[in-house]
Protein backbone atom coordinates (compact mmCIF):
# COMPACT_ATOMS: atom_id res chain seq x y z
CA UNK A 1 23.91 -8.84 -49.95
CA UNK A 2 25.73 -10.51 -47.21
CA UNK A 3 29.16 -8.52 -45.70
CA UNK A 4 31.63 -10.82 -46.21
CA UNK A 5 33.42 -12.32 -43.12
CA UNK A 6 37.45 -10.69 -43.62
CA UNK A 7 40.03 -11.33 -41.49
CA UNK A 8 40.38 -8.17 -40.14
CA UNK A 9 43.95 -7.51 -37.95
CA UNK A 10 43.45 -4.84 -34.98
CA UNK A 11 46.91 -4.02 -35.03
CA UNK A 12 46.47 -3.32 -39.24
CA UNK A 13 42.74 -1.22 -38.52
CA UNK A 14 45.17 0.54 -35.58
CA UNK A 15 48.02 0.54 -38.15
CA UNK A 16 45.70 2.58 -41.21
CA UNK A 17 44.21 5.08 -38.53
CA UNK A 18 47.68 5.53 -37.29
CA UNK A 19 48.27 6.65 -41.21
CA UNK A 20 45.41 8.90 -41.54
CA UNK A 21 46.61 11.26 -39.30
CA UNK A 22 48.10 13.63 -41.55
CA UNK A 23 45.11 14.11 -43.61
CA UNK A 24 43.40 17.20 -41.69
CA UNK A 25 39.64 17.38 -42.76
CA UNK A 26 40.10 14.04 -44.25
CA UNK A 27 41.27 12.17 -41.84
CA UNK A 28 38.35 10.34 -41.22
CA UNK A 29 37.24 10.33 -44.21
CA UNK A 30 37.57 11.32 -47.94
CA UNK A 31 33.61 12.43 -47.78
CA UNK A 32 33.91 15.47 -46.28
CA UNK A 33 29.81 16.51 -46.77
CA UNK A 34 29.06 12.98 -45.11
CA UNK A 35 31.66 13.98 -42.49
CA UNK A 36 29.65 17.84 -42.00
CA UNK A 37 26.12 15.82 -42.10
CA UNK A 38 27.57 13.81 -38.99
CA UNK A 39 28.54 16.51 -36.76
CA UNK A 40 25.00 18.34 -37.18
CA UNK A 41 23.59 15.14 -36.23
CA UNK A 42 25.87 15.02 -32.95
CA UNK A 43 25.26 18.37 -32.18
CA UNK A 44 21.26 17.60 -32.17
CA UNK A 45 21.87 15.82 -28.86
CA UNK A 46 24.33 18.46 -27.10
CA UNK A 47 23.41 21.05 -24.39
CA UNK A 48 25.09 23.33 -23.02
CA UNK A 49 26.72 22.14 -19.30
CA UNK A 50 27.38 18.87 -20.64
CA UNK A 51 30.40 16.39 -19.38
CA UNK A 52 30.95 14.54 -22.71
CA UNK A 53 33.34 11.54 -23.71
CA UNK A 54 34.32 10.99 -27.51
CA UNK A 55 35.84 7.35 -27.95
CA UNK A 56 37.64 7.69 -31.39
CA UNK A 57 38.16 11.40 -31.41
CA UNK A 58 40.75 10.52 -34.41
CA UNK A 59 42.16 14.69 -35.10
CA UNK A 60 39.08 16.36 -32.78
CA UNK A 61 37.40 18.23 -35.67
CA UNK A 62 33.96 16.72 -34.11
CA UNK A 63 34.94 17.68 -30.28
CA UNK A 64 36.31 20.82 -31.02
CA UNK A 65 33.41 22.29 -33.47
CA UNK A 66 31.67 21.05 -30.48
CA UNK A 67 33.40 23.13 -28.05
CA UNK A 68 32.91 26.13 -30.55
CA UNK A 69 29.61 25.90 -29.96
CA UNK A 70 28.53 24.36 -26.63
CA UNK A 71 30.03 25.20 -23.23
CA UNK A 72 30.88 22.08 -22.22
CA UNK A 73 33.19 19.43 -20.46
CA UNK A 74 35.07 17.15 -23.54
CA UNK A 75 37.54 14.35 -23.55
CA UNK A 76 38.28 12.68 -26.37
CA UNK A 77 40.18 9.23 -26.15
CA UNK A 78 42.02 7.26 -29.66
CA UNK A 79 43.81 4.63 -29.71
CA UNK A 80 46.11 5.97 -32.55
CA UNK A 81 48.92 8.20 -31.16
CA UNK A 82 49.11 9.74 -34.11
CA UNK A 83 45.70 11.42 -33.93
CA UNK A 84 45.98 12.22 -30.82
CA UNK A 85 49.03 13.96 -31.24
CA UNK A 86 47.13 15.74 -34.36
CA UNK A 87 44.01 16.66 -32.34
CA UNK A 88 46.15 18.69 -29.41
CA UNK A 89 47.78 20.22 -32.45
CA UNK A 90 44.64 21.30 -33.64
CA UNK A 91 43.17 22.57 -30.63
CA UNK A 92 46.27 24.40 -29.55
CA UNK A 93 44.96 26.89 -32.00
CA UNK A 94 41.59 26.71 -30.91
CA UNK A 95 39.44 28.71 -28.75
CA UNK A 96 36.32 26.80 -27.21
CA UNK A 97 33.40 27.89 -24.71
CA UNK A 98 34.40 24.99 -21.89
CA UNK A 99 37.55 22.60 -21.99
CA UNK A 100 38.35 20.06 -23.97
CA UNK A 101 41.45 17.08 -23.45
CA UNK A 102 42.58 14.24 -25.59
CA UNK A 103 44.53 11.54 -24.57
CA UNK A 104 45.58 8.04 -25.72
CA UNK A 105 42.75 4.89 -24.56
CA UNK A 106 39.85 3.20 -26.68
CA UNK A 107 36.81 1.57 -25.89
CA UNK A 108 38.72 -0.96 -24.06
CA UNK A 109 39.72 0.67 -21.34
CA UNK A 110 36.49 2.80 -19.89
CA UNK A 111 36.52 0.11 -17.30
CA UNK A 112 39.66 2.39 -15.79
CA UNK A 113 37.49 5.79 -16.21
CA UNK A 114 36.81 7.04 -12.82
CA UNK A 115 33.73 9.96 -14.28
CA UNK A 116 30.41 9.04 -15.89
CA UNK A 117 29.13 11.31 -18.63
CA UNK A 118 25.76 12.88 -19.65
CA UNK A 119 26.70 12.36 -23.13
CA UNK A 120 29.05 9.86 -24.93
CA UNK A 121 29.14 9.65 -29.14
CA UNK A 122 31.20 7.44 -31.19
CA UNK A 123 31.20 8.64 -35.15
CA UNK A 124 31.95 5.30 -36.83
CA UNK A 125 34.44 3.87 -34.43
CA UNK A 126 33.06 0.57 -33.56
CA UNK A 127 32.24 -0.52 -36.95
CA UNK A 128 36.45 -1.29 -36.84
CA UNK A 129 36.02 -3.73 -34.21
CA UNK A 130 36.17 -7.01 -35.34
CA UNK A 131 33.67 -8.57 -34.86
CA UNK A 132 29.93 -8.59 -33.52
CA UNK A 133 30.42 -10.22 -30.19
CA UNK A 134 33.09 -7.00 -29.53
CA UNK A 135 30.39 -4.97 -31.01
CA UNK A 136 28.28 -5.58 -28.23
CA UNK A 137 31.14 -5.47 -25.17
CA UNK A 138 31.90 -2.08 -26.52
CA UNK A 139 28.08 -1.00 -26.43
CA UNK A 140 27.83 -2.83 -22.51
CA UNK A 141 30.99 -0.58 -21.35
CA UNK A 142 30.46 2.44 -22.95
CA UNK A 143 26.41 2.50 -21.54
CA UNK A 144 27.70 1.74 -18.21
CA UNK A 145 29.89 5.09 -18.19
CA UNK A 146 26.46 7.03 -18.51
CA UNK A 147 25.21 8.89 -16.02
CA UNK A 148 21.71 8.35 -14.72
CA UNK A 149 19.81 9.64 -17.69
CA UNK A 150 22.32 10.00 -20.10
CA UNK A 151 22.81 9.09 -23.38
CA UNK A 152 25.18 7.46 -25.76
CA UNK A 153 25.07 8.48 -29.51
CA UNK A 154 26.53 5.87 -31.78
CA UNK A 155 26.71 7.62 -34.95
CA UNK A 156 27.73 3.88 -37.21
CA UNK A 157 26.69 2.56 -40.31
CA UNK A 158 24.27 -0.04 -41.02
CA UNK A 159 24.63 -2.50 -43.67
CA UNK A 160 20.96 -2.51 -43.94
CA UNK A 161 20.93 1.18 -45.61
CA UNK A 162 24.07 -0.03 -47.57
CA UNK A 163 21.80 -2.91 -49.08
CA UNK A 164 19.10 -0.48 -49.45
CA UNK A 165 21.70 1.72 -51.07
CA UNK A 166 22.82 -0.78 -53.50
CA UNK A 167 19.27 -2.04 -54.71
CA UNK A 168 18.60 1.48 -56.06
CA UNK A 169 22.28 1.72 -57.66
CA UNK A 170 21.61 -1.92 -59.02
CA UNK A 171 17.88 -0.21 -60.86
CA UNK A 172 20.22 2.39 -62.64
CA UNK A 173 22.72 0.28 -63.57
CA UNK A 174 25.51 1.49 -61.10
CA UNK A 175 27.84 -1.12 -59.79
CA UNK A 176 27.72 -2.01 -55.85
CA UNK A 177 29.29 -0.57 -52.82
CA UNK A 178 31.01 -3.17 -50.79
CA UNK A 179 32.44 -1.63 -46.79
CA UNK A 180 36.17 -0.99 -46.32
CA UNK A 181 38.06 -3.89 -45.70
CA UNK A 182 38.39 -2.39 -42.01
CA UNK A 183 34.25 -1.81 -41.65
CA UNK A 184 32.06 -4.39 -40.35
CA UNK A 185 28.93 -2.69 -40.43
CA UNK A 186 26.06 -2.66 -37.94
CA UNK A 187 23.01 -4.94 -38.65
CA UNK A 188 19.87 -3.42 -37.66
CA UNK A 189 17.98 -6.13 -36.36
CA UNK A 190 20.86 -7.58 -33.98
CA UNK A 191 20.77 -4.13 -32.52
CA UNK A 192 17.47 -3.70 -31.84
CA UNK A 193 17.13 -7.04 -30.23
CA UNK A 194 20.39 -6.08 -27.83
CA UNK A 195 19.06 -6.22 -24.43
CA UNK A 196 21.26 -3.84 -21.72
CA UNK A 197 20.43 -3.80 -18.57
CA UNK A 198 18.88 -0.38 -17.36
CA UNK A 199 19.66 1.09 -20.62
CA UNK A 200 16.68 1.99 -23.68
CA UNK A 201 17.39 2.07 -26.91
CA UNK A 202 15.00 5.26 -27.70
CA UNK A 203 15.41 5.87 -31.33
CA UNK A 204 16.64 5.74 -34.64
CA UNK A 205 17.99 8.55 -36.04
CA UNK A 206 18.31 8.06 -39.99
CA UNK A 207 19.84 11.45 -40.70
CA UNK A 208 22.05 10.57 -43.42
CA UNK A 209 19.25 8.99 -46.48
CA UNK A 210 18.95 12.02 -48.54
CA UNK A 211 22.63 12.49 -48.70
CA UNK A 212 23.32 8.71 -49.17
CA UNK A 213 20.83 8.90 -51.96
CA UNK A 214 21.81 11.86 -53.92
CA UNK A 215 25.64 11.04 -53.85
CA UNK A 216 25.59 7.12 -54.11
CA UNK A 217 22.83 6.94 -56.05
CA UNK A 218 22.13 10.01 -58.04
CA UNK A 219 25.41 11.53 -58.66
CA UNK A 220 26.64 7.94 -59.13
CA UNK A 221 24.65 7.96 -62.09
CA UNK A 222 25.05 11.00 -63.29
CA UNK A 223 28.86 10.66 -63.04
CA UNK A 224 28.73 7.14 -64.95
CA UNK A 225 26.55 8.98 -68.02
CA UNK A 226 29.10 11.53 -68.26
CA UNK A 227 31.92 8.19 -68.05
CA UNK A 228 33.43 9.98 -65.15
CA UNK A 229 34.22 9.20 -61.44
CA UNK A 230 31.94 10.48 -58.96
CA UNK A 231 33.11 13.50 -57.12
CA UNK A 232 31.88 13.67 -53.03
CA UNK A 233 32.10 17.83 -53.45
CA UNK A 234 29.32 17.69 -56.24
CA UNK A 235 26.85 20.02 -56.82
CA UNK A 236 23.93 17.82 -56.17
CA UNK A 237 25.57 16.13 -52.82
CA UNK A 238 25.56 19.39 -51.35
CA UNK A 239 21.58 19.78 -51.57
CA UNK A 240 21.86 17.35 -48.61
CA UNK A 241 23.09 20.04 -46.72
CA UNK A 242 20.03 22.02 -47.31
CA UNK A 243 17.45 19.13 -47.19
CA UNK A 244 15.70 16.99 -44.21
CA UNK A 245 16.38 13.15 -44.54
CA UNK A 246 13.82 11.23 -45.41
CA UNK A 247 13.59 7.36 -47.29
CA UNK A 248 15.97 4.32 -46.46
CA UNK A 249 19.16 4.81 -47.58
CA UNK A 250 20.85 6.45 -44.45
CA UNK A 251 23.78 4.38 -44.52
CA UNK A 252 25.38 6.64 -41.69
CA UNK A 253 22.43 6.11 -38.36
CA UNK A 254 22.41 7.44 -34.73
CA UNK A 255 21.04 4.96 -32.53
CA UNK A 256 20.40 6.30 -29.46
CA UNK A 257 20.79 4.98 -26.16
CA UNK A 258 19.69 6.38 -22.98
CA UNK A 259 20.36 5.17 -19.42
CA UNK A 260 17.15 4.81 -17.42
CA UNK A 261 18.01 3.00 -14.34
């Protein structure tokens, strides 16, 4: 399955974040296991000391569970006002072990940063650019705000676990999964042939394919025997939480990329 090419509006993707803001724990999504599974997966990559940049913070729930547990530097940067304005709500209430700051910017403007980090993440923030070309800009400038050694994790989604996704919902009879109309997911191959200069792309991280298969797959199914919509707080999605990933279906991936020169 091919993602369809949509014409996709900045100022309507800015427009819907700009509307999420209100949502608390969903903000950033209804899928709030999916949402817990990504965090861990950051958190893998953080030490203590740290001087960390978040582009897309949306309301900070990722920097400031972060900050609960790390002592480290954090600013987190969105381009929605809205969120922004939610996030410094959030953390006003907040106690952290270092400091943490949001302000308004986006992945266009690092050029005007002035501090390079030991650790930047995105957690699916460039899969609303629009399109692959601005992919790539946005993977150039945020790599060349690392710091010698550093690393960037880009916690996206591919559209190759999506396909994988759908080929097992297709065996059971379940109906396809097609991206938000604001999503243009991340194909695998064009990323690992993206040569950077002075930056590795050192792995893959696939920590979301057990979850993506119990709750798309499994609980799809079970949900359609019982002629019922699927719930994300089911029973059986929250084995994920208790489970290593393992098969194909990580539709949520962490490619990580490390500045070595």
């Amino acid at each position: 399955m091919q993602q369809k090419e949509l014409y996709r509006s900045i100022a309507e993707i800015q427009q819907y974040w700009e509307s999420r803001a209100a949502f608390g724990q969903e903000a950033g999504s209804k899928d709030v296991i999916a949402k817990a599974l990504e965090v861990e997966a950051i958190a893998r990559y953080v030490k203590d000391g740290m001087h960390i940049l978040e582009i897309g913070c949306g309301n900070g729930l990722t920097a400031i569970e972060l900050g609960k547990r790390f002592c480290v530097d954090i600013l987190g940067i969105d381009y929605a006002e809205k969120m922004v304005e939610a996030a410094n709500g959030l953390m006003a209430n907040e106690r952290v072990k270092g400091t943490i700051n949001f302000r308004i910017g986006d992945v266009s403007t690092l050029p005007c940063l002035e501090t390079y980090y030991d650790l930047i993440y995105t957690e699916r923030v460039l899969i609303n650019l629009k399109d692959w070309e601005a992919q790539k800009k946005a993977i150039t400038d945020i790599t060349e705000r690392l710091r010698l050694g550093g690393v960037y994790v880009m916690c996206e989604n591919s559209m190759d676990g999506l396909e994988r996704i759908n080929d097992l919902r297709k065996m059971v009879g379940v109906s396809p999964i097609t991206p938000p109309w604001h999503n243009l997911y991340f194909r695998d191959a064009d990323l690992q042939q993206l040569e950077i200069r002075g930056i590795k792309l050192e792995k893959v991280d696939c920590y979301s394919a057990t979850y993506y298969f119990l709750s798309r797959v499994v609980n799809a199914w079970l949900a359609q025997e019982e002629g019922k919509e699927p719930s994300y707080d089911a029973a059986v999605n929250k084995l994920a939480l208790k489970l290593p990933a393992f098969g194909d279906t990580a539709q949520g991936r962490i490619w990580l990329w490390r500045k070595i020169s």
